[in-house]
Protein backbone atom coordinates (compact mmCIF):
# COMPACT_ATOMS: atom_id res chain seq x y z
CA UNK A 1 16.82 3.64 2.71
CA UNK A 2 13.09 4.19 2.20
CA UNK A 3 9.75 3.09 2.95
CA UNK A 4 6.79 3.69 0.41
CA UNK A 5 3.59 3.33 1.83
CA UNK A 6 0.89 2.79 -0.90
CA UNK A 7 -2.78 4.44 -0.02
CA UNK A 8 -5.69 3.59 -2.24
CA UNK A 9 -8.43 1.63 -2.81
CA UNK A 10 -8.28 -2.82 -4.13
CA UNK A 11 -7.92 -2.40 -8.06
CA UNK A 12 -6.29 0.98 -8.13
CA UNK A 13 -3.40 -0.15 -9.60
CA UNK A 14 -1.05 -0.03 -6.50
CA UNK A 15 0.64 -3.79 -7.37
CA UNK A 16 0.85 -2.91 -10.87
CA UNK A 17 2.94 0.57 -9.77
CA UNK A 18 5.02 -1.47 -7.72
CA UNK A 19 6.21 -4.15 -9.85
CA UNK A 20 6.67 -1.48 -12.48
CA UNK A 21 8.43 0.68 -10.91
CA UNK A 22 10.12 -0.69 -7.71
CA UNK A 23 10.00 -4.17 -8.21
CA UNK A 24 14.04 -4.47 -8.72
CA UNK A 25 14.86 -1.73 -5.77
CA UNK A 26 12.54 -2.27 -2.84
CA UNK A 27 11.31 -5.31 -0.89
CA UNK A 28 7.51 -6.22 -0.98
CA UNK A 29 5.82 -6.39 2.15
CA UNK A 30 1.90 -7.16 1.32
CA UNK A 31 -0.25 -8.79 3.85
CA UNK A 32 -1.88 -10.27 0.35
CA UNK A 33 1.27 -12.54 0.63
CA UNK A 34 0.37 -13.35 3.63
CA UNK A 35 -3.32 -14.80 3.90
CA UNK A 36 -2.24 -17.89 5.62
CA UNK A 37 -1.13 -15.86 8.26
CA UNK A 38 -3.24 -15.95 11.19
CA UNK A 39 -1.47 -12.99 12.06
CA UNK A 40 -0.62 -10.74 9.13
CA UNK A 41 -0.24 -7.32 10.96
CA UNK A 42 2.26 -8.66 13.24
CA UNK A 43 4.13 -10.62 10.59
CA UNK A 44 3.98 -7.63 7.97
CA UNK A 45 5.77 -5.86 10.71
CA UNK A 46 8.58 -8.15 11.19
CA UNK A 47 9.05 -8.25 7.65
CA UNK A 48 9.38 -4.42 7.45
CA UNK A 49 11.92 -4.36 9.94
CA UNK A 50 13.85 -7.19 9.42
CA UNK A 51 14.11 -5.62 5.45
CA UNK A 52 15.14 -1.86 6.87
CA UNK A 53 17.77 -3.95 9.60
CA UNK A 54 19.54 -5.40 6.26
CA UNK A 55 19.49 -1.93 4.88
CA UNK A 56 17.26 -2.66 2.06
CA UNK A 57 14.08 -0.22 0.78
CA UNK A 58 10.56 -1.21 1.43
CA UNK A 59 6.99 -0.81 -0.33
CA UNK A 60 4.39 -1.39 1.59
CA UNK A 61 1.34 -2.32 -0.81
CA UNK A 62 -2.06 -2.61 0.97
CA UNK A 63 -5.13 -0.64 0.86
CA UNK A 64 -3.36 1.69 4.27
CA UNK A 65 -6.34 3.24 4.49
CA UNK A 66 -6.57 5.14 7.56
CA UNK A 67 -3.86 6.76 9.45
CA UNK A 68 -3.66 4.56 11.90
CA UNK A 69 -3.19 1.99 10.00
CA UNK A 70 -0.10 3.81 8.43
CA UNK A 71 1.26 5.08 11.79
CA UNK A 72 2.88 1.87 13.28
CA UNK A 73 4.95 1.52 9.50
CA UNK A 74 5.95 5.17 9.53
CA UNK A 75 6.85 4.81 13.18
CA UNK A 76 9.11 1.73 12.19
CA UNK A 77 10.32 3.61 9.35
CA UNK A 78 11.65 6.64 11.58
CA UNK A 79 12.71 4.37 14.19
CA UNK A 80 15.26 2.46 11.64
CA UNK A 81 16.49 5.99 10.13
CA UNK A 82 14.63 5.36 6.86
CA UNK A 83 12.58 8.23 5.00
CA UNK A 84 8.85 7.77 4.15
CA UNK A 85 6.99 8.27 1.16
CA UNK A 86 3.56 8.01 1.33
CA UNK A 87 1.77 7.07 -2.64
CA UNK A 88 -1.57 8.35 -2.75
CA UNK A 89 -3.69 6.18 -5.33
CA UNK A 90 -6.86 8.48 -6.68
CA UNK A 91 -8.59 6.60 -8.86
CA UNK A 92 -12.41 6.68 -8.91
CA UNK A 93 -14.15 3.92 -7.25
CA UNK A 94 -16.08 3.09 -10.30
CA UNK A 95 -12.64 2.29 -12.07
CA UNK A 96 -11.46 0.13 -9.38
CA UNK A 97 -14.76 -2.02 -9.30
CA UNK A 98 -14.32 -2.56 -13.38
CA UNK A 99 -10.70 -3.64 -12.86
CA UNK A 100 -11.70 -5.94 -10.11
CA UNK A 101 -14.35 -7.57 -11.83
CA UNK A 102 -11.50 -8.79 -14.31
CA UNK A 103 -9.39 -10.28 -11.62
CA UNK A 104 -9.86 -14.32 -11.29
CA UNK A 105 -9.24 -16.35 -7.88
CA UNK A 106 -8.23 -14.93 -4.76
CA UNK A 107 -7.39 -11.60 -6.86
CA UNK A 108 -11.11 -10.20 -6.84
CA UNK A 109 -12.17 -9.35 -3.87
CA UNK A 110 -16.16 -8.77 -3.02
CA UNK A 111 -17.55 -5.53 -4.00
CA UNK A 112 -18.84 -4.79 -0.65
CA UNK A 113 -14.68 -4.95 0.72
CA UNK A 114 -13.83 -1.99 -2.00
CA UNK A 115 -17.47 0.23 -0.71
CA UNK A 116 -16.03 -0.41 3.21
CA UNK A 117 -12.12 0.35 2.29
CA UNK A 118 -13.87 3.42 0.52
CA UNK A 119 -16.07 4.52 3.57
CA UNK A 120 -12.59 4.68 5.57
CA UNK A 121 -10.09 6.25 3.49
CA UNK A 122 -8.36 8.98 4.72
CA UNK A 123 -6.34 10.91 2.11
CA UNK A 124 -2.95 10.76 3.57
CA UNK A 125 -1.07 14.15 4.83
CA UNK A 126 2.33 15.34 5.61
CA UNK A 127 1.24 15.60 9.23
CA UNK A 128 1.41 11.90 9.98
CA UNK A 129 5.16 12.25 9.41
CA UNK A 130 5.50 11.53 5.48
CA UNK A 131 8.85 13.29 4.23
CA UNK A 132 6.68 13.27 0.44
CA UNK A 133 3.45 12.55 -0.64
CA UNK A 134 2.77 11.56 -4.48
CA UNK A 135 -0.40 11.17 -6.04
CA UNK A 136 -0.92 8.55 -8.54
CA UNK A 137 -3.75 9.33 -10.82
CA UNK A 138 -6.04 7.34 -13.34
CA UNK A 139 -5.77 8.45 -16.92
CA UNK A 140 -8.41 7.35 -19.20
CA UNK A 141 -5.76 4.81 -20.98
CA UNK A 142 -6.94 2.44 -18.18
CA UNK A 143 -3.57 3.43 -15.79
């Protein structure tokens, strides 16, 4: 059992990773799933543990950008036995604002939300109590 954390910026490509490449192993928790939520925090948590209780592997796809905002999920994590992998996204701001100028509806987010989630990342490290950290890159292909 598992829990990814994802780390990066809106429009880096995090959702896209997921369904590609966990989509058939690991729940979803996103608190984009749950906007009508008037509390998503607290609900994202329940869903994370109720997922590691049934002995099932998580991803955890939001911007996580501050390590505080990833301790209370790795804390879970450890709590329930599972291992934690923390998915660093590193793709240039400038690429994220071109991909989220493409997205339509409640999939584009303002501008401004990518600058202030940008102003308060914190690269993740092995300190906060990761077992691996991964860095996803951007390759000029538009990945």
């Amino acid at each position: 059992m598992e829990v990814l954390v994802f780390v990066g910026l809106q429009g880096a490509g995090k959702s896209t990773f997921h369904r590609e490449r966990f989509a058939a192993t690991h729940v979803l928790v996103s608190k984009d799933l749950l906007r009508n939520n008037r509390r998503p925090q607290r609900r994202q948590m329940r869903l994370l543990d109720e997922a590691l209780l049934g002995g099932r592997s998580v991803v955890v796809d939001n911007t996580n950008p501050t390590v505080e905002d990833r301790a209370a999920i790795i804390r879970l994590a450890r709590e329930r036995g599972a291992s934690v992998v923390g998915y660093f996204f590193d793709v240039p701001i400038a690429e994220c604002l071109r991909r989220n100028a493409g997205r339509a509806g409640r999939g584009r987010v303002p501008d401004a939300a990518l600058f202030i989630t940008a102003r308060r990342l914190q690269r993740p490290t092995l300190d906060e109590g990761f077992d691996r950290l991964e860095r996803v890159g951007f390759d000029e292909g538009g990945r």
